[in-house]
Protein backbone atom coordinates (compact mmCIF):
# COMPACT_ATOMS: atom_id res chain seq x y z
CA UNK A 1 28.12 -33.12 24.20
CA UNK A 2 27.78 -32.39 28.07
CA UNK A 3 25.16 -32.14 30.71
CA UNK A 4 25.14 -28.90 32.86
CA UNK A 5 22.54 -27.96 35.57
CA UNK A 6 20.82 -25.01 35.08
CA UNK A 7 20.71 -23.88 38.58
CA UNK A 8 23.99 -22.05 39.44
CA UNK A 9 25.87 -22.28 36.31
CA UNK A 10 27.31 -20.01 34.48
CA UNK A 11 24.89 -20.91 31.45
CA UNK A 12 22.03 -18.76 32.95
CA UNK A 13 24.30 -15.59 33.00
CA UNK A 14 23.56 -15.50 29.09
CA UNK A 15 19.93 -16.56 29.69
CA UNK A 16 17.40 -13.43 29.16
CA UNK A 17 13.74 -13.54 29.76
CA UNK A 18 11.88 -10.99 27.53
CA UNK A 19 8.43 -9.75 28.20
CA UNK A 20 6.76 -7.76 25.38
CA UNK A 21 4.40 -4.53 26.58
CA UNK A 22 3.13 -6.49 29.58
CA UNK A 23 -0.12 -5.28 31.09
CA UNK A 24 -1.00 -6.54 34.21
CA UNK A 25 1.96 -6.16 36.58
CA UNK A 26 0.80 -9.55 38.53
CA UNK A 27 2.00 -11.66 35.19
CA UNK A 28 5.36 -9.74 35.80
CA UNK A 29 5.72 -10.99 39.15
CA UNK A 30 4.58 -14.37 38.79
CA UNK A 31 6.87 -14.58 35.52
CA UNK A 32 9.60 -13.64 37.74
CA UNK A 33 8.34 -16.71 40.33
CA UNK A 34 8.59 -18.94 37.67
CA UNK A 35 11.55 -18.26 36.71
CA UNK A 36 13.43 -17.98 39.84
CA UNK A 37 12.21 -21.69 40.63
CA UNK A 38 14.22 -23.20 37.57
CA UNK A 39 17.16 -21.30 38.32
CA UNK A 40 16.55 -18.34 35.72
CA UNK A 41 17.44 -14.95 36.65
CA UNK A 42 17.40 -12.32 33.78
CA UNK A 43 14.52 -10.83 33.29
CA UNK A 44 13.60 -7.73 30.48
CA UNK A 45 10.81 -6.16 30.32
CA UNK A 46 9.94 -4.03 26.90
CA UNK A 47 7.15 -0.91 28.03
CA UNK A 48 5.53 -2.67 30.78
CA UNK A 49 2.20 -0.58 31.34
CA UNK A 50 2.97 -0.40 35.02
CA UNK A 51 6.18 -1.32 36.37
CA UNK A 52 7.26 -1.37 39.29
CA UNK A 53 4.37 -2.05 40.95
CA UNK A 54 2.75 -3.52 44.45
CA UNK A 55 1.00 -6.43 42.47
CA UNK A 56 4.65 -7.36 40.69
CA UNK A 57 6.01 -7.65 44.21
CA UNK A 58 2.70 -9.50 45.40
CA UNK A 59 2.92 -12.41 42.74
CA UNK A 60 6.79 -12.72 42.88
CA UNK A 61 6.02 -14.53 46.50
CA UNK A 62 9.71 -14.47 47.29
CA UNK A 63 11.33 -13.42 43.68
CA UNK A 64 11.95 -9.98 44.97
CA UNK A 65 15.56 -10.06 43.72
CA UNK A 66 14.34 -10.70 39.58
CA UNK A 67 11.89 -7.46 39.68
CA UNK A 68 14.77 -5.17 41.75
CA UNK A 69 17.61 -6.27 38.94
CA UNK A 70 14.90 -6.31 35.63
CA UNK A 71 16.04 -4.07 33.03
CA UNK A 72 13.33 -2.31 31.79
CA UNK A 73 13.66 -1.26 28.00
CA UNK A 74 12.28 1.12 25.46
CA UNK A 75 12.13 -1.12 22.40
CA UNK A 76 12.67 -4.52 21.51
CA UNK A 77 16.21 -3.55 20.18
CA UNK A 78 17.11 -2.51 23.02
CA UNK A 79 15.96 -5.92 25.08
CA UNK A 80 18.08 -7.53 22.41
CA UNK A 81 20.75 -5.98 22.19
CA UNK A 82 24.03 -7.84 22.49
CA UNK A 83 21.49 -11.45 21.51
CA UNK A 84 22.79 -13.40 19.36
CA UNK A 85 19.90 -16.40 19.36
CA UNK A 86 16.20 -15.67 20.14
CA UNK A 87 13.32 -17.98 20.63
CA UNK A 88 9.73 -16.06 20.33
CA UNK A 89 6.85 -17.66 21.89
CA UNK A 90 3.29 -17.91 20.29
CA UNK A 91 0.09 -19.62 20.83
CA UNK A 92 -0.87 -19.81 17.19
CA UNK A 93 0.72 -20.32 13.85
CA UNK A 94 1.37 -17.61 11.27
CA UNK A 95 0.93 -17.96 7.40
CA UNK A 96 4.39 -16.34 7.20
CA UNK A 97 6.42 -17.66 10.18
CA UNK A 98 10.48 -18.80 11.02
CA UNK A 99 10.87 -21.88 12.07
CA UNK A 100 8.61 -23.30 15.05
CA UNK A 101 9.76 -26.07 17.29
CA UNK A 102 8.32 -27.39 20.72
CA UNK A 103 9.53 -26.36 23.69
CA UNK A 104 11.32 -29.44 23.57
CA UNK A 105 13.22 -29.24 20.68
CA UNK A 106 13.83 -25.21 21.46
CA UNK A 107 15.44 -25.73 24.75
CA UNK A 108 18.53 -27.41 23.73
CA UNK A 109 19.38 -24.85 20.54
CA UNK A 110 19.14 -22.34 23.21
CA UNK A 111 21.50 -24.24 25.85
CA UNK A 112 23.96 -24.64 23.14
CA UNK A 113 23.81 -20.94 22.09
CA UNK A 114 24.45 -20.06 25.47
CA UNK A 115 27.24 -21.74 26.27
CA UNK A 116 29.22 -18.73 24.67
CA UNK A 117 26.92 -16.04 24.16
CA UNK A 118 23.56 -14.50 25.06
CA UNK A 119 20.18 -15.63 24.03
CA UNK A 120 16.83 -14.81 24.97
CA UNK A 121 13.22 -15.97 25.21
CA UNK A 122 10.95 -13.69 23.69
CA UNK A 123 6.98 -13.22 25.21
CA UNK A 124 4.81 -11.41 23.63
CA UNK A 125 1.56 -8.85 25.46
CA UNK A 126 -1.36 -11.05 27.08
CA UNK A 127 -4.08 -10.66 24.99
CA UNK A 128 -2.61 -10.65 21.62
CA UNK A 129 1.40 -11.93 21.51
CA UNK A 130 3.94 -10.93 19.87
CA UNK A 131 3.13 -8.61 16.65
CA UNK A 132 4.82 -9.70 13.36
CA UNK A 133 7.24 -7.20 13.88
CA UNK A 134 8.63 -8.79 17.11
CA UNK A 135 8.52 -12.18 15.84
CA UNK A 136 10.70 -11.28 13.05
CA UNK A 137 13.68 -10.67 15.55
CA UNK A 138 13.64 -14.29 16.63
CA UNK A 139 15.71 -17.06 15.17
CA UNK A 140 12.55 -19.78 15.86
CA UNK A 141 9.68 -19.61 17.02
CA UNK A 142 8.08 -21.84 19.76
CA UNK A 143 4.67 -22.94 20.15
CA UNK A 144 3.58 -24.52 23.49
CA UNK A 145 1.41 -27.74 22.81
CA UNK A 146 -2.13 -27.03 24.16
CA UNK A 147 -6.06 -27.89 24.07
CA UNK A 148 -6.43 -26.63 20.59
CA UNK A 149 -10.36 -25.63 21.87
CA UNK A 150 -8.57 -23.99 24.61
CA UNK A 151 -4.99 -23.20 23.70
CA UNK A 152 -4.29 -19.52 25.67
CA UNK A 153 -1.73 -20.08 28.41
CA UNK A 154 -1.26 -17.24 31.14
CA UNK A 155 1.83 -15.43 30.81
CA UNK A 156 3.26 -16.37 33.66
CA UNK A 157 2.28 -20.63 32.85
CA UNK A 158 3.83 -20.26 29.61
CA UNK A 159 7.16 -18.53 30.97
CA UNK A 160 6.99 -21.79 33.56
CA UNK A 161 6.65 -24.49 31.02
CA UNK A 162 9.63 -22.78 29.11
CA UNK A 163 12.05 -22.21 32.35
CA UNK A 164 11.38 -26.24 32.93
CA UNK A 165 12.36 -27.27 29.69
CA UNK A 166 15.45 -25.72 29.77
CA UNK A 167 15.79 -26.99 32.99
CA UNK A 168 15.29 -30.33 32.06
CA UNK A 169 17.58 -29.80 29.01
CA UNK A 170 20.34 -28.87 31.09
CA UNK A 171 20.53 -31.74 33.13
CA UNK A 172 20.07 -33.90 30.22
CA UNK A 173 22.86 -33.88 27.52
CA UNK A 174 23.09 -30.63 25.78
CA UNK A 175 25.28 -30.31 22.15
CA UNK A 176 28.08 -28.66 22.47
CA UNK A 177 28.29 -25.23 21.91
CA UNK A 178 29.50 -24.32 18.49
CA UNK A 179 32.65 -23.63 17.02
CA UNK A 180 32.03 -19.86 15.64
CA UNK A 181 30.27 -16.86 16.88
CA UNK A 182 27.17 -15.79 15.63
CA UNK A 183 26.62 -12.00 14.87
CA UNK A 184 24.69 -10.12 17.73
CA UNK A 185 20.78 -8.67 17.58
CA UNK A 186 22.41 -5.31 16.51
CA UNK A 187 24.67 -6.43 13.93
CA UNK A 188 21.81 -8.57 12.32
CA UNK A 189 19.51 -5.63 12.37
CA UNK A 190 21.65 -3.50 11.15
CA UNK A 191 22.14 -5.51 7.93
CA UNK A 192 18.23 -5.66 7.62
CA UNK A 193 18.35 -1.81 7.71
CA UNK A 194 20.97 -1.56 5.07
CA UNK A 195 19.58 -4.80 2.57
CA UNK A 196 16.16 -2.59 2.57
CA UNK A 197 17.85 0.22 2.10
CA UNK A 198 19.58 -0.76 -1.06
CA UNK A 199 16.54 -2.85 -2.28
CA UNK A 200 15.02 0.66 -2.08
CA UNK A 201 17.54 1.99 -4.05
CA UNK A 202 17.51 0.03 -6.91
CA UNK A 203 13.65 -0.56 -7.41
CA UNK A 204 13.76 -3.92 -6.41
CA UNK A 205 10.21 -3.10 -4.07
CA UNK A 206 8.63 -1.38 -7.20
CA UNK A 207 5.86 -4.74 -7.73
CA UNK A 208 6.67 -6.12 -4.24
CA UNK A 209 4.97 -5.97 -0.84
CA UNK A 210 8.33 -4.63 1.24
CA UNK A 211 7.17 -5.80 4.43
CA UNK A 212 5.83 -9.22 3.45
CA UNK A 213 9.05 -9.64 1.21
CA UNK A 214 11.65 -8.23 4.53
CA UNK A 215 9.68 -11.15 6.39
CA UNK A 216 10.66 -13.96 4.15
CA UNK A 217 13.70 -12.52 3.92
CA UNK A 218 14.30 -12.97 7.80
CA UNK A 219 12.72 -16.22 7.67
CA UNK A 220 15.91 -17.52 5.03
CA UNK A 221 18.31 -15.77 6.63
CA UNK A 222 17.37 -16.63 10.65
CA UNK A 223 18.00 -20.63 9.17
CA UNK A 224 21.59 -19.35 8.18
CA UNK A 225 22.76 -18.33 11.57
CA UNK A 226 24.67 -15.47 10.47
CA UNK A 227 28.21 -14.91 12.04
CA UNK A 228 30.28 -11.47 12.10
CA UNK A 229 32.30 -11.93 9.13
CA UNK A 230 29.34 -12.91 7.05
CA UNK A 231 27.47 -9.71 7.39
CA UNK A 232 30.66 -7.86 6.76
CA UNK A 233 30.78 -9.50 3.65
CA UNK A 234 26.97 -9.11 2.51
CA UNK A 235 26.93 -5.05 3.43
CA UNK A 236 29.72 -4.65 1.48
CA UNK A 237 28.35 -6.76 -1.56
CA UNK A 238 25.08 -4.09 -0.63
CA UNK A 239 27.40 -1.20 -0.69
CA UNK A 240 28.84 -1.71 -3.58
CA UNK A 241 25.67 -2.73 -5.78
CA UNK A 242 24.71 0.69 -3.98
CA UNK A 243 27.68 2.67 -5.48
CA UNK A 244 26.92 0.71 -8.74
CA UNK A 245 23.59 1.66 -9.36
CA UNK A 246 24.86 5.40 -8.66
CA UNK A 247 27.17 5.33 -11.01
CA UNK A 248 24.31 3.69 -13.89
CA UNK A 249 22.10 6.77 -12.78
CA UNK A 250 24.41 9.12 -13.49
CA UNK A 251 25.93 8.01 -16.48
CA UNK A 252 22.36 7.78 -17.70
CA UNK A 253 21.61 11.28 -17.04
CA UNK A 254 24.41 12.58 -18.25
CA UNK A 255 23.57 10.21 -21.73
CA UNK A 256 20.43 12.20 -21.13
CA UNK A 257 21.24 15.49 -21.33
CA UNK A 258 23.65 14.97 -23.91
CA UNK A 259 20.98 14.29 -26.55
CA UNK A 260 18.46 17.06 -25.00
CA UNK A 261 21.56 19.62 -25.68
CA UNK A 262 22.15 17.95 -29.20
């Protein structure tokens, strides 16, 4: 256990905001403002519709330095890439959803991530939030307590309350930061890619939703916090139920023709 402040420490270099197809550039540059006043510096931005932009600049009021470094991205891969914990924030909660904590209780898991490695905080567009899609790239979800007759936070409020909690988590005592590596964004997504692949392959989807089964499939494995070694060991139990099922398929059409010839 330790207590760090968040303000120049090297904790924040692994800190990433994420915006999500942002559409008024004002939110960009008040985002920005709030996060420069909790000591937050990192900010992505995934297709913003207009970026960079005189309104941006306008609403940073002094955060000039987050819009100049942003790095703007094409996908939400790409925002994550190199992530190895990410909180996604929403205002509502889904029938199919990972884990969902307060900002509270989120800070500190991302503190303790980032005492080693990169994490981010995920925001979704301003009108709807983050699609399924997106939300399925975070680790847990976080939902902001509100006025449930009146729950819709600005953009830029909600990336405030979430720079102050980790603020306040920082200076409060933090757990320490864990004893293996987790696999990175790209190393977790590629063993998605591969699982469906292989489900594919053997007609595991034939009487199954794929999406809605890939989503509670995220869901179980985002609780096991995956670390490098552990996906090298599930692809190659997928590879070789892959090579497997090859094999069946051929010895069964070779069976096949066998008794056509006969």
């Amino acid at each position: 256990m330790y207590k760090q402040n968040l303000t120049g420490s090297a904790i924040i270099e692994n800190i990433r905001v994420v915006l999500s197809h942002t559409t008024h550039p004002g939110n960009i540059g008040a985002a920005a403002r709030a996060m420069k006043t909790m000591g937050l510096r990192h900010l992505y931005l995934i297709n913003p519709r207009l970026f960079p932009d005189p309104q941006a600049d306008a609403m940073a009021a002094g955060a000039d330095d987050l819009l100049r470094d942003a790095v703007v991205c094409g996908s939400i891969d790409e925002a994550l890439q190199g992530v190895v914990f990410t909180v996604a924030m929403t205002a509502r909660l889904r029938d199919i959803s990972i884990e969902v904590k307060s900002p509270r209780e989120a800070a500190p898991l991302l503190l303790q991530q980032a005492a080693t490695q990169p994490v981010a905080l995920l925001f979704g567009t301003e009108m709807s939030g983050l699609t399924n899609e997106e939300m399925g790239r975070a680790q847990v979800l976080a939902n902001i307590p509100a006025n449930p007759d009146f729950s819709s936070l600005n953009l830029a409020a909600a990336v405030q309350v979430m720079s102050y909690e980790l603020s306040v988590a920082a200076q409060g005592v933090v757990p320490a930061a864990p004893e293996v590596r987790s696999a990175t964004h790209e190393q977790v997504e590629g063993y998605f890619a591969h699982l469906e692949k292989t489900l594919f392959e053997i007609g595991f989807f034939t009487t199954q939703n794929p999406a809605r089964l890939m989503q509670r499939l995220r869901r179980l494995y985002a609780r096991a916090r995956l670390e490098p070694e552990e996906i090298n060991i599930l692809r190659g139990i997928l590879s070789t139920t892959t090579e497997y099922n090859a094999r069946l398929k051929s010895r069964y059409q070779e069976e096949h023709r066998n008794v056509s010839e006969h």
